[in-house]
C-alpha atoms as a PDB file:
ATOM      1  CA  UNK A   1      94.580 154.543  95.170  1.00  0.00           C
ATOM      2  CA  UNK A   2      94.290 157.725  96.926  1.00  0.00           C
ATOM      3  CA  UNK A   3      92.362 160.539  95.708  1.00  0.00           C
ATOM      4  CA  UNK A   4      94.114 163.811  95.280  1.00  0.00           C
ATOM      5  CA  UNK A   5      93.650 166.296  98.237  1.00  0.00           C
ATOM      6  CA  UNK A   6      91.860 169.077  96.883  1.00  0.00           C
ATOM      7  CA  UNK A   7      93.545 172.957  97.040  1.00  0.00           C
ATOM      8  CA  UNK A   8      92.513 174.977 100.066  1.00  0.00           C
ATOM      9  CA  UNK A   9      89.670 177.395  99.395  1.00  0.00           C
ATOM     10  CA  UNK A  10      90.968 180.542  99.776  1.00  0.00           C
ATOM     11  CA  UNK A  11      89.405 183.138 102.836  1.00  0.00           C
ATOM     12  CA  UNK A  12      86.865 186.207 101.056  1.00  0.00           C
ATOM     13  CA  UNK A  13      89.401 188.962 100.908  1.00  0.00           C
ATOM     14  CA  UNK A  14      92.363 186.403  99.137  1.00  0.00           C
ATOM     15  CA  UNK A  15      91.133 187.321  95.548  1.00  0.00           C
ATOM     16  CA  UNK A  16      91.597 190.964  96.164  1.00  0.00           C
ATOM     17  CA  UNK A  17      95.226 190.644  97.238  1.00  0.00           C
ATOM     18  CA  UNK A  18      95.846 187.905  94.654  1.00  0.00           C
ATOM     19  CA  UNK A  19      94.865 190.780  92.500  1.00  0.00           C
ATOM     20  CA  UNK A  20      96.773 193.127  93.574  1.00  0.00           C
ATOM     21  CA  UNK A  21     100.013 191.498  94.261  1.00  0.00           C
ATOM     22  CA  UNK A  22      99.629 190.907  89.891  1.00  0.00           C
ATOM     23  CA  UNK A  23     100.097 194.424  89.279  1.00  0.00           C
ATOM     24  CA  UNK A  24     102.995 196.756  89.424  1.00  0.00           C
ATOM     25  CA  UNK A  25     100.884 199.865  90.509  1.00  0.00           C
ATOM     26  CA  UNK A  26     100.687 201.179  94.030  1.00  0.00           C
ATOM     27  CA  UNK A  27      99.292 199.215  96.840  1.00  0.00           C
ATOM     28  CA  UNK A  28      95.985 198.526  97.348  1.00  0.00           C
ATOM     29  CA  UNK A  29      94.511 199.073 100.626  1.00  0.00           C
ATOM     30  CA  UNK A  30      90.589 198.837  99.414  1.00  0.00           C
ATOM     31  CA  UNK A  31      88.030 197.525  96.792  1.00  0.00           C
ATOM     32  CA  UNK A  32      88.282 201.417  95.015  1.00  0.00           C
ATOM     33  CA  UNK A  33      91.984 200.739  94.797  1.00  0.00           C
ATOM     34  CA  UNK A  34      91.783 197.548  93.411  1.00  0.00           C
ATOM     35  CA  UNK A  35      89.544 198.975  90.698  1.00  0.00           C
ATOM     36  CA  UNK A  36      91.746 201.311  89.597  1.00  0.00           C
ATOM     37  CA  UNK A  37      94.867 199.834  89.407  1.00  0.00           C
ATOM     38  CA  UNK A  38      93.040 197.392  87.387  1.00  0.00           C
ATOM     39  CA  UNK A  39      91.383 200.123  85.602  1.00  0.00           C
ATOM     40  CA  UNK A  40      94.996 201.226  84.809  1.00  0.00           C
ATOM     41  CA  UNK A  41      96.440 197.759  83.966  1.00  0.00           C
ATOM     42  CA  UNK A  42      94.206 196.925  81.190  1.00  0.00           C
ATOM     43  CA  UNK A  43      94.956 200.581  79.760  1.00  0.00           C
ATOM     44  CA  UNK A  44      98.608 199.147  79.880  1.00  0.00           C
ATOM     45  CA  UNK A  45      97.911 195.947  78.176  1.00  0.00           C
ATOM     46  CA  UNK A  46      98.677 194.255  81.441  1.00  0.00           C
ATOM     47  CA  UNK A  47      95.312 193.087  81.803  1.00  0.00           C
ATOM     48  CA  UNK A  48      92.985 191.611  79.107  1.00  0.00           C
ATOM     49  CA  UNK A  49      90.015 193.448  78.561  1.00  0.00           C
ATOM     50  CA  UNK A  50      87.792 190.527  78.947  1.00  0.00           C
ATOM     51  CA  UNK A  51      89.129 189.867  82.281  1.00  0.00           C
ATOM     52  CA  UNK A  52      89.153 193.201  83.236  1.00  0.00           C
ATOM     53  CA  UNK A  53      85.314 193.098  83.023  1.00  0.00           C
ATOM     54  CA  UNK A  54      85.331 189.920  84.911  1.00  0.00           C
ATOM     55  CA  UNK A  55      87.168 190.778  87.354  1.00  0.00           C
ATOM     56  CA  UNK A  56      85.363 194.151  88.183  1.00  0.00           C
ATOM     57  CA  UNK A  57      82.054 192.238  88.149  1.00  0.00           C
ATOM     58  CA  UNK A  58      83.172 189.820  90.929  1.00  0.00           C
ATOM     59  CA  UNK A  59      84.395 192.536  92.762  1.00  0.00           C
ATOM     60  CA  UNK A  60      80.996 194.154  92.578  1.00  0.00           C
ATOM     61  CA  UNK A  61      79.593 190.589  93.770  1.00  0.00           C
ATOM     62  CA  UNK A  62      79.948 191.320  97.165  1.00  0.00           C
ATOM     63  CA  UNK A  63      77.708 194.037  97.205  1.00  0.00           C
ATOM     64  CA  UNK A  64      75.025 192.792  95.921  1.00  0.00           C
ATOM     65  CA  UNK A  65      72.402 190.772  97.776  1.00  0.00           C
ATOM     66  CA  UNK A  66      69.910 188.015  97.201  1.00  0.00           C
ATOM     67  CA  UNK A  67      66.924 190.445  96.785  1.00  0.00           C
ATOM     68  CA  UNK A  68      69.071 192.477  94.117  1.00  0.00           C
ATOM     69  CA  UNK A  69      68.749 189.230  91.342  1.00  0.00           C
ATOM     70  CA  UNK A  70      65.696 187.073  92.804  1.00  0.00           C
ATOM     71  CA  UNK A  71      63.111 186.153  90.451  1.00  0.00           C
ATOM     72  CA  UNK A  72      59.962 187.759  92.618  1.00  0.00           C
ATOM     73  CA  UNK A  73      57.254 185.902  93.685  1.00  0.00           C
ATOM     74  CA  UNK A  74      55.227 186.561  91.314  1.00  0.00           C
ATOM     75  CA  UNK A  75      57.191 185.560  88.266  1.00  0.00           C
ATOM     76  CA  UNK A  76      58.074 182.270  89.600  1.00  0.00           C
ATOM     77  CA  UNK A  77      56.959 179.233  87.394  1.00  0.00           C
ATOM     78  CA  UNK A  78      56.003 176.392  89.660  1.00  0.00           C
ATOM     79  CA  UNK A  79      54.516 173.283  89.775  1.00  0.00           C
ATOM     80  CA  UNK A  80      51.410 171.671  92.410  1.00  0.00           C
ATOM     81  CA  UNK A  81      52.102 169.025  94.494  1.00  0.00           C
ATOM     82  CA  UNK A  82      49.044 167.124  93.066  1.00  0.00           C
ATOM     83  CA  UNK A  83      49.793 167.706  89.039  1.00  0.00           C
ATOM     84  CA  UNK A  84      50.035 165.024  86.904  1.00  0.00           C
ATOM     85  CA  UNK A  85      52.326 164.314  84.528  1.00  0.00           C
ATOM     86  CA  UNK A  86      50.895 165.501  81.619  1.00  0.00           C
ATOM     87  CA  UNK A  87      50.652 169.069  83.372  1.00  0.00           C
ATOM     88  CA  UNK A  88      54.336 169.174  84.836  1.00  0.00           C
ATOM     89  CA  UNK A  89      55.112 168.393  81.027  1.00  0.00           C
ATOM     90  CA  UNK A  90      53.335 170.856  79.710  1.00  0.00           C
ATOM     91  CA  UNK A  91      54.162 173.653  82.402  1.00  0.00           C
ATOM     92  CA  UNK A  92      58.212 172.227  81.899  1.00  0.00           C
ATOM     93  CA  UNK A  93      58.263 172.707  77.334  1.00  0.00           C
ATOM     94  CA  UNK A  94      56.201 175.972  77.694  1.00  0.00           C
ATOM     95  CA  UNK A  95      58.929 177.733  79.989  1.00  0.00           C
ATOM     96  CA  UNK A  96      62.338 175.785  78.973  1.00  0.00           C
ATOM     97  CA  UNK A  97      63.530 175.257  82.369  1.00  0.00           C
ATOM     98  CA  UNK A  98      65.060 172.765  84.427  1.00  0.00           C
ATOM     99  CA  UNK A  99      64.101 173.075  88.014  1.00  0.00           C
ATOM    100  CA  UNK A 100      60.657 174.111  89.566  1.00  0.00           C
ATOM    101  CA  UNK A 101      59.539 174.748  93.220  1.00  0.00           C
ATOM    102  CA  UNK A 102      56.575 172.444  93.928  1.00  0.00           C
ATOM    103  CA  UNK A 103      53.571 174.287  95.684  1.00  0.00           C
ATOM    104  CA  UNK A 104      51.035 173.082  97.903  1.00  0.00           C
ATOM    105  CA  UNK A 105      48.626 175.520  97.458  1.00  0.00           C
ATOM    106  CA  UNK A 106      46.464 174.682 100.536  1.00  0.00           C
ATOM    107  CA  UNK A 107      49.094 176.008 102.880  1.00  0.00           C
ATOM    108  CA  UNK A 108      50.694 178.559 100.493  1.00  0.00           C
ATOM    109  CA  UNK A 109      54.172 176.774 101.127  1.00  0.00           C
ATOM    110  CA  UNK A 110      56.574 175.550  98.778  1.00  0.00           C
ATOM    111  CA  UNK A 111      56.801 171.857  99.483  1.00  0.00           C
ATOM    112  CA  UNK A 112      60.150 171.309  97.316  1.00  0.00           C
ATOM    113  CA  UNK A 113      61.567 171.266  93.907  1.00  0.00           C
ATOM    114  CA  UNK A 114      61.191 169.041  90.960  1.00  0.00           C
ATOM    115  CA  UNK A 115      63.712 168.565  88.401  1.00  0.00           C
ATOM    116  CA  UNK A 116      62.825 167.958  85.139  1.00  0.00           C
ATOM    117  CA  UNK A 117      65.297 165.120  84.292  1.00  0.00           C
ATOM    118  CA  UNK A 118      63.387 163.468  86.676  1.00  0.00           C
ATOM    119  CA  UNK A 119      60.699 163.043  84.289  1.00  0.00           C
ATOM    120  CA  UNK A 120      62.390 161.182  81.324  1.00  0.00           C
ATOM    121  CA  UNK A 121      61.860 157.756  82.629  1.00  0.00           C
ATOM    122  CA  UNK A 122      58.134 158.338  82.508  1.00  0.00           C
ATOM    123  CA  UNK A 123      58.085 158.751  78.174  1.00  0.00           C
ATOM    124  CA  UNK A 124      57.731 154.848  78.642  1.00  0.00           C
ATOM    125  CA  UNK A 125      54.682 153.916  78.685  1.00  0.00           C
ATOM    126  CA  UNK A 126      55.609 150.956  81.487  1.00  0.00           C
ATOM    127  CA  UNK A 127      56.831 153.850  84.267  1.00  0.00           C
ATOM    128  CA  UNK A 128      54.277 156.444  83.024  1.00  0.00           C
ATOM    129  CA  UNK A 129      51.462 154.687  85.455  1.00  0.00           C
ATOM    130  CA  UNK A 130      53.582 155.130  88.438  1.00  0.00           C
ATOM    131  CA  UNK A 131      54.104 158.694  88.275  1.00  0.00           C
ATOM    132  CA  UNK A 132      54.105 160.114  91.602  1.00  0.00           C
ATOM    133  CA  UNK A 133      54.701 163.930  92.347  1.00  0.00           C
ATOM    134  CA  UNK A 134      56.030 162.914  95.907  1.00  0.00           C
ATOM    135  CA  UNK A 135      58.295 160.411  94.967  1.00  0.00           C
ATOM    136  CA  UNK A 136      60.250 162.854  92.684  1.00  0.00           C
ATOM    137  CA  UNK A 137      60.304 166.043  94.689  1.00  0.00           C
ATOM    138  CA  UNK A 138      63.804 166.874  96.351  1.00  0.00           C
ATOM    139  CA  UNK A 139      64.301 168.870  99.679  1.00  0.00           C
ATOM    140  CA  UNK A 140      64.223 172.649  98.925  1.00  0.00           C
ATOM    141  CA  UNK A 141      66.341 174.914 100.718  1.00  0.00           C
ATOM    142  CA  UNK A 142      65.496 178.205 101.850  1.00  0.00           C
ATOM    143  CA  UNK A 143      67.658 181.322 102.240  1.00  0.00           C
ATOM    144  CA  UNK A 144      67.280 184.691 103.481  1.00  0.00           C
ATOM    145  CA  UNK A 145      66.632 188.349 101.167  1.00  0.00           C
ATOM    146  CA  UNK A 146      69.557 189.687 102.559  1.00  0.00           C
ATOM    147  CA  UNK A 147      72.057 187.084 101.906  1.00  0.00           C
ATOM    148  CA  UNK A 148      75.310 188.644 100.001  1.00  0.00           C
ATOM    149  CA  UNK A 149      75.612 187.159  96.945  1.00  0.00           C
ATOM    150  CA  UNK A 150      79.296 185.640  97.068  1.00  0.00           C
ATOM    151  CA  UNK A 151      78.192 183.862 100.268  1.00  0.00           C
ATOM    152  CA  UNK A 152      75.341 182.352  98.607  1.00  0.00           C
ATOM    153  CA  UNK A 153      77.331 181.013  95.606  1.00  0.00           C
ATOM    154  CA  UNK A 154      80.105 179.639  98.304  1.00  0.00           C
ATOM    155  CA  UNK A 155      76.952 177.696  99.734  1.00  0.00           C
ATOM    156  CA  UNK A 156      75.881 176.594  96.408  1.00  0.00           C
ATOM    157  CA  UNK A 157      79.173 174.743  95.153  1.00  0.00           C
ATOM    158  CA  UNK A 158      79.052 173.187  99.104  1.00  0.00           C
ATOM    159  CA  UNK A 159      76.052 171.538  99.235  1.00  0.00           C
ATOM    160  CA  UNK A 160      75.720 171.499  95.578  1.00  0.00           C
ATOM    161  CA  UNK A 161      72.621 173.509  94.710  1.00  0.00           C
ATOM    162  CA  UNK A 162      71.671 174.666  92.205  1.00  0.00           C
ATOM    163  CA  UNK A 163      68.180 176.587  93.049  1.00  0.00           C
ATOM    164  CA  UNK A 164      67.154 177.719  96.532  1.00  0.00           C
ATOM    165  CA  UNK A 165      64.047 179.841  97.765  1.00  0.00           C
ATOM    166  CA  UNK A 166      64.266 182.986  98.796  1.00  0.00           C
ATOM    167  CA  UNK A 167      62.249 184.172 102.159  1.00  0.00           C
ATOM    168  CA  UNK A 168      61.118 187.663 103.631  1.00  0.00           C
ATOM    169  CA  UNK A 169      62.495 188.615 107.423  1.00  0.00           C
ATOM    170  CA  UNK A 170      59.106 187.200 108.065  1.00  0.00           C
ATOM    171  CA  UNK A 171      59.492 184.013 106.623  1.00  0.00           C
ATOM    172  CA  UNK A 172      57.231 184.261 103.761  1.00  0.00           C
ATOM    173  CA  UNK A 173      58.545 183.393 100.340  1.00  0.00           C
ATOM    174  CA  UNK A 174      59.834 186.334  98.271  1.00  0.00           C
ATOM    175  CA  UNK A 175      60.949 184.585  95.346  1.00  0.00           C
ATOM    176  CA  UNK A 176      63.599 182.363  94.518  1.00  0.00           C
ATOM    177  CA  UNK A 177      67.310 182.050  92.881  1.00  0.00           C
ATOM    178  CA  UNK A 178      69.788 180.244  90.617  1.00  0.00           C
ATOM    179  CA  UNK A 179      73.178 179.318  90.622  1.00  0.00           C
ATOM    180  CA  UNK A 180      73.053 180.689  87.089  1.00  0.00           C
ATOM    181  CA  UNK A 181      71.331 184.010  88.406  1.00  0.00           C
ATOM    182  CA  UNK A 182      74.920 184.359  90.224  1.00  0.00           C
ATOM    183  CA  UNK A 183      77.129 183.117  87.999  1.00  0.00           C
ATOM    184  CA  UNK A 184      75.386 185.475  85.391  1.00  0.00           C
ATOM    185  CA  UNK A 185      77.049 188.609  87.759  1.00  0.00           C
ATOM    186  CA  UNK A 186      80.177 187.324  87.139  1.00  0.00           C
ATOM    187  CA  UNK A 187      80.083 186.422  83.162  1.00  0.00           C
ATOM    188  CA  UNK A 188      77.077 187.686  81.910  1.00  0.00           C
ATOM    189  CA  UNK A 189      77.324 191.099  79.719  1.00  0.00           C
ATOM    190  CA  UNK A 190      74.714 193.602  78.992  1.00  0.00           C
ATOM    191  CA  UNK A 191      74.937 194.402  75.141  1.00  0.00           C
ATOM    192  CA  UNK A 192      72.379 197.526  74.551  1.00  0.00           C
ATOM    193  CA  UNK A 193      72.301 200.366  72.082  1.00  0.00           C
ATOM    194  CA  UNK A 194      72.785 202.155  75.550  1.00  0.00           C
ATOM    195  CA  UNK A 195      75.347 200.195  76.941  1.00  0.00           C
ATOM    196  CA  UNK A 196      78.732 202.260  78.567  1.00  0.00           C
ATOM    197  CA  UNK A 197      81.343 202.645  77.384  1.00  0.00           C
ATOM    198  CA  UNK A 198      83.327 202.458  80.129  1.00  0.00           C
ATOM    199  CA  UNK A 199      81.809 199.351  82.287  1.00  0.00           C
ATOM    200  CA  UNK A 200      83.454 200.407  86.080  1.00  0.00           C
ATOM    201  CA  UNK A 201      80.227 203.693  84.850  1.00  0.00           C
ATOM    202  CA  UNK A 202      77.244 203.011  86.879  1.00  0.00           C
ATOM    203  CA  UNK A 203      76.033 206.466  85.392  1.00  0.00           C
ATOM    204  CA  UNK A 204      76.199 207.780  82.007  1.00  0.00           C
ATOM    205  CA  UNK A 205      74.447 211.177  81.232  1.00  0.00           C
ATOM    206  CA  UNK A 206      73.434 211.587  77.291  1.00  0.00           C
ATOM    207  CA  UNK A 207      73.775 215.040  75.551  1.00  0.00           C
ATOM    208  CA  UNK A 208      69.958 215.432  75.453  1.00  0.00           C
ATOM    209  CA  UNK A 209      69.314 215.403  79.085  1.00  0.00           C
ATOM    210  CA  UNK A 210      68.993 211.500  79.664  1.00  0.00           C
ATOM    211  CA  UNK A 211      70.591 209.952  82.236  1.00  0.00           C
ATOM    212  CA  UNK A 212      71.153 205.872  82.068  1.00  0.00           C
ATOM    213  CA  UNK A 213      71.952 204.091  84.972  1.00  0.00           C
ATOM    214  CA  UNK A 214      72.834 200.527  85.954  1.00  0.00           C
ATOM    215  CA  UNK A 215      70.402 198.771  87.727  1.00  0.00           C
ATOM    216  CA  UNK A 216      73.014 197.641  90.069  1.00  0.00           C
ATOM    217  CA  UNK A 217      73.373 200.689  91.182  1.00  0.00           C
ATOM    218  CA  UNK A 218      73.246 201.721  95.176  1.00  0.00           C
ATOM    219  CA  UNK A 219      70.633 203.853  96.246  1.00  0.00           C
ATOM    220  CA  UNK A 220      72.994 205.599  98.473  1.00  0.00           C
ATOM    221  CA  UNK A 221      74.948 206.550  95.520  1.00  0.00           C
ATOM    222  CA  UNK A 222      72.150 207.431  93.608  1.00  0.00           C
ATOM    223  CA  UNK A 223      70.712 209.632  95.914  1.00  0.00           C
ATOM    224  CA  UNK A 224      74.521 210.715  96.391  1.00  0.00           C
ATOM    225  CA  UNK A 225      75.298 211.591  93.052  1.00  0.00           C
ATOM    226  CA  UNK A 226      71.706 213.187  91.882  1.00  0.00           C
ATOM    227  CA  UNK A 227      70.824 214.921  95.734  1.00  0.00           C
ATOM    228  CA  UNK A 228      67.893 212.942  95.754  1.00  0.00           C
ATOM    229  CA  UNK A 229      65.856 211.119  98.598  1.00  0.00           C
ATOM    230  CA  UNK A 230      65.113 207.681  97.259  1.00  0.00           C
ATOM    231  CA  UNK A 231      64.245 205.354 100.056  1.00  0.00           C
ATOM    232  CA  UNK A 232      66.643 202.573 100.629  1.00  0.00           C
ATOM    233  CA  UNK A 233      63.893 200.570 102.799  1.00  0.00           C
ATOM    234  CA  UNK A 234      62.725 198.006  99.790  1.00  0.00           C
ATOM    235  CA  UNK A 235      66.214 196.978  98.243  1.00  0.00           C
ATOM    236  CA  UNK A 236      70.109 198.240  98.307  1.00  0.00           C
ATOM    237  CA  UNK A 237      70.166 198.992  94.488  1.00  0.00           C
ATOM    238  CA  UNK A 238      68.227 201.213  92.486  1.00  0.00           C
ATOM    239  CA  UNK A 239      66.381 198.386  90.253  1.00  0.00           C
ATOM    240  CA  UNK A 240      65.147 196.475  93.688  1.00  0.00           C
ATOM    241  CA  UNK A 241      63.879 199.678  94.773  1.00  0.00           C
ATOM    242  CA  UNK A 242      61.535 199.458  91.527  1.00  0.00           C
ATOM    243  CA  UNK A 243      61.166 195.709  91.552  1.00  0.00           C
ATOM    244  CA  UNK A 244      59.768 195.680  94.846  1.00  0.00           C
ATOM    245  CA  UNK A 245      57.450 198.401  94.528  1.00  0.00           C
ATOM    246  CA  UNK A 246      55.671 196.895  91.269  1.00  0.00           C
ATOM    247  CA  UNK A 247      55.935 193.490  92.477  1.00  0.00           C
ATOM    248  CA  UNK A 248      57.140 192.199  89.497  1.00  0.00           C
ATOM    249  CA  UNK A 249      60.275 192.183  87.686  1.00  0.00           C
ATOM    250  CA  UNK A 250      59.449 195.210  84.927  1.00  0.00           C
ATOM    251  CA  UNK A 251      59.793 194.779  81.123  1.00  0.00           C
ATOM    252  CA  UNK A 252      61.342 197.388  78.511  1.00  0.00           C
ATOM    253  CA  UNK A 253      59.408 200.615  78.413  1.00  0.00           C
ATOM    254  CA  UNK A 254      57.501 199.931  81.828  1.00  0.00           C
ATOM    255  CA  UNK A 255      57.347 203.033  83.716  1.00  0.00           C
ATOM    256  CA  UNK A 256      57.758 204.127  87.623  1.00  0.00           C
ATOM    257  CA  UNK A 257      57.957 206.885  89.370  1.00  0.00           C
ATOM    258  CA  UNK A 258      59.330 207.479  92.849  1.00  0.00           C
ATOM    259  CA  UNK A 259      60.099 210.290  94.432  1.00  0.00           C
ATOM    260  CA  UNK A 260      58.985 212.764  92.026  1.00  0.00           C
ATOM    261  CA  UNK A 261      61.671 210.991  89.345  1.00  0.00           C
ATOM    262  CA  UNK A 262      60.624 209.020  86.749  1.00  0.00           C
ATOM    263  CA  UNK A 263      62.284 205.735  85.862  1.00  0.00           C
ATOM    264  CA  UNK A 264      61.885 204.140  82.619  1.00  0.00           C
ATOM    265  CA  UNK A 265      63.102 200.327  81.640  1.00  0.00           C
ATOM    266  CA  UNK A 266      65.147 200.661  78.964  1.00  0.00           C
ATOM    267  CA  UNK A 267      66.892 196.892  79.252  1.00  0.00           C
ATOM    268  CA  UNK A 268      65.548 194.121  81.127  1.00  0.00           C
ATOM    269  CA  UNK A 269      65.052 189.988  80.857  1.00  0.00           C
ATOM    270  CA  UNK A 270      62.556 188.011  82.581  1.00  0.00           C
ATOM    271  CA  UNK A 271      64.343 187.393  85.785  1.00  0.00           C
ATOM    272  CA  UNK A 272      65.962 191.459  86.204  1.00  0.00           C
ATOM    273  CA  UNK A 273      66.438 194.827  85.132  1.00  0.00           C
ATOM    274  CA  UNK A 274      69.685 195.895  83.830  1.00  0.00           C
ATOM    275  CA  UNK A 275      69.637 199.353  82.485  1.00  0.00           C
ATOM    276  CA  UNK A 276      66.822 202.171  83.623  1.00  0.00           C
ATOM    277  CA  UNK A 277      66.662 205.526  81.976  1.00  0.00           C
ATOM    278  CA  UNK A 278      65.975 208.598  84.575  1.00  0.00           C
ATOM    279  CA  UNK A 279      64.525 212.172  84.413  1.00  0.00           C
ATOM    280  CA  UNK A 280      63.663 214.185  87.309  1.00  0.00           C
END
């Protein structure tokens, strides 16, 4: 029996004009466009407002780069190549995930990754002797910082990845990233006793002085929108800007400040920052 042919993938700029062609406002000739006539559609009722926000977020996909979402160096939770299995256990309940790089600490390179249903076999106590970290690890795969974030995902439902580490233009390791850390652009939602009312916002200034920002925010249009100088040398958005300086992915109430403006984490997880209260 033959196997049905699967449905040719559509080229990058196909959603847009699928988009587009759905609604009966003027033409769109950019992203901006695109935005608003969706904007003006769900006003309408043309457009669920669930998929409004879905579809502005994969619009905003595109923009956004590896470096923007990574989990930094630092924050990684890894395994050694020469663990046991009584420490990849322990180091796999403690943190809940599924996937860990494996490290050989000698060379300061990461060797490969180790899934954890890879384990499961060894509860009995006949396979439990014949553990064997290098048996088990699988081939890692290594992309740049600066890789756009709806190419990465393409590459991820190719070669069916789900985890791949993520390298400096020198070739050191920077961090590392998910499928999920993707997907979550596209589904995830920030709920916050600051959240915006109106999502396409990347700015919202409060009535005492405070201004909240996305993290996803451009620097350019930061420094845009506020006349400010904030260097656009570490990262593309605002909250890689302060990721990169402190090293570390920052938790609520963590302070920065950069440029003579301070930046406060108002709303954050342990892999990003989402919303970042300023004052200059």
């Amino acid at each position: 029996m033959n196997k049905p042919e699967k449905p040719p993938s559509r080229p990058p700029n196909a959603f847009l004009k699928m988009i587009a062609g759905w609604l009966p406002i003027q033409r769109a000739e950019s992203k901006a466009d695109v935005l608003e006539n969706l904007r003006m559609a769900e006003q309408d009722g043309i457009v669920a407002r669930d998929a409004y926000d879905m579809m502005q977020r994969v619009l905003y996909v595109s923009d956004l780069k590896v470096r923007d979402i990574m989990i930094p160096r630092s924050s990684m939770i890894s395994v050694e190549k020469d663990d046991q299995l009584d420490s990849c256990l322990d180091v796999m309940v403690e943190s809940a995930h599924s996937r860990f790089p494996v490290v050989d600490n000698e060379r300061d390179q990461i060797i490969g990754i180790l899934l954890a249903k890879d384990l499961l076999r060894f509860f009995d106590e006949d396979h439990k002797q014949k553990f064997n970290m290098r048996d088990l690890t699988r081939p890692v795969v290594f992309v740049p910082e600066s890789k756009r974030l709806n190419v990465l995902l393409s590459d991820f439902r190719q070669n069916r990845n789900h985890m791949a580490v993520v390298v400096d233009e020198y070739g050191n390791v920077a961090g590392l990233v998910t499928i999920e850390d993707v997907l979550e652009q596209i589904v995830g939602d920030i709920e916050d006793e600051h959240d915006f009312e109106e999502e396409e916002s990347m700015i919202r200034e409060l009535d005492d002085g405070e201004i909240i920002i996305k993290a996803v925010l451009p620097v350019d249009e930061f420094n845009e929108h506020f006349k400010s100088g904030l260097s656009e040398r570490a990262s593309d958005t605002v909250g890689g800007v302060i990721s990169q300086t402190l090293g570390h992915v920052p938790q609520r109430g963590e302070t920065i400040e950069l440029d003579t403006i301070k930046f406060e984490i108002i709303h954050a997880d342990s892999r990003r920052i989402h919303l970042i209260s300023v004052r200059f």
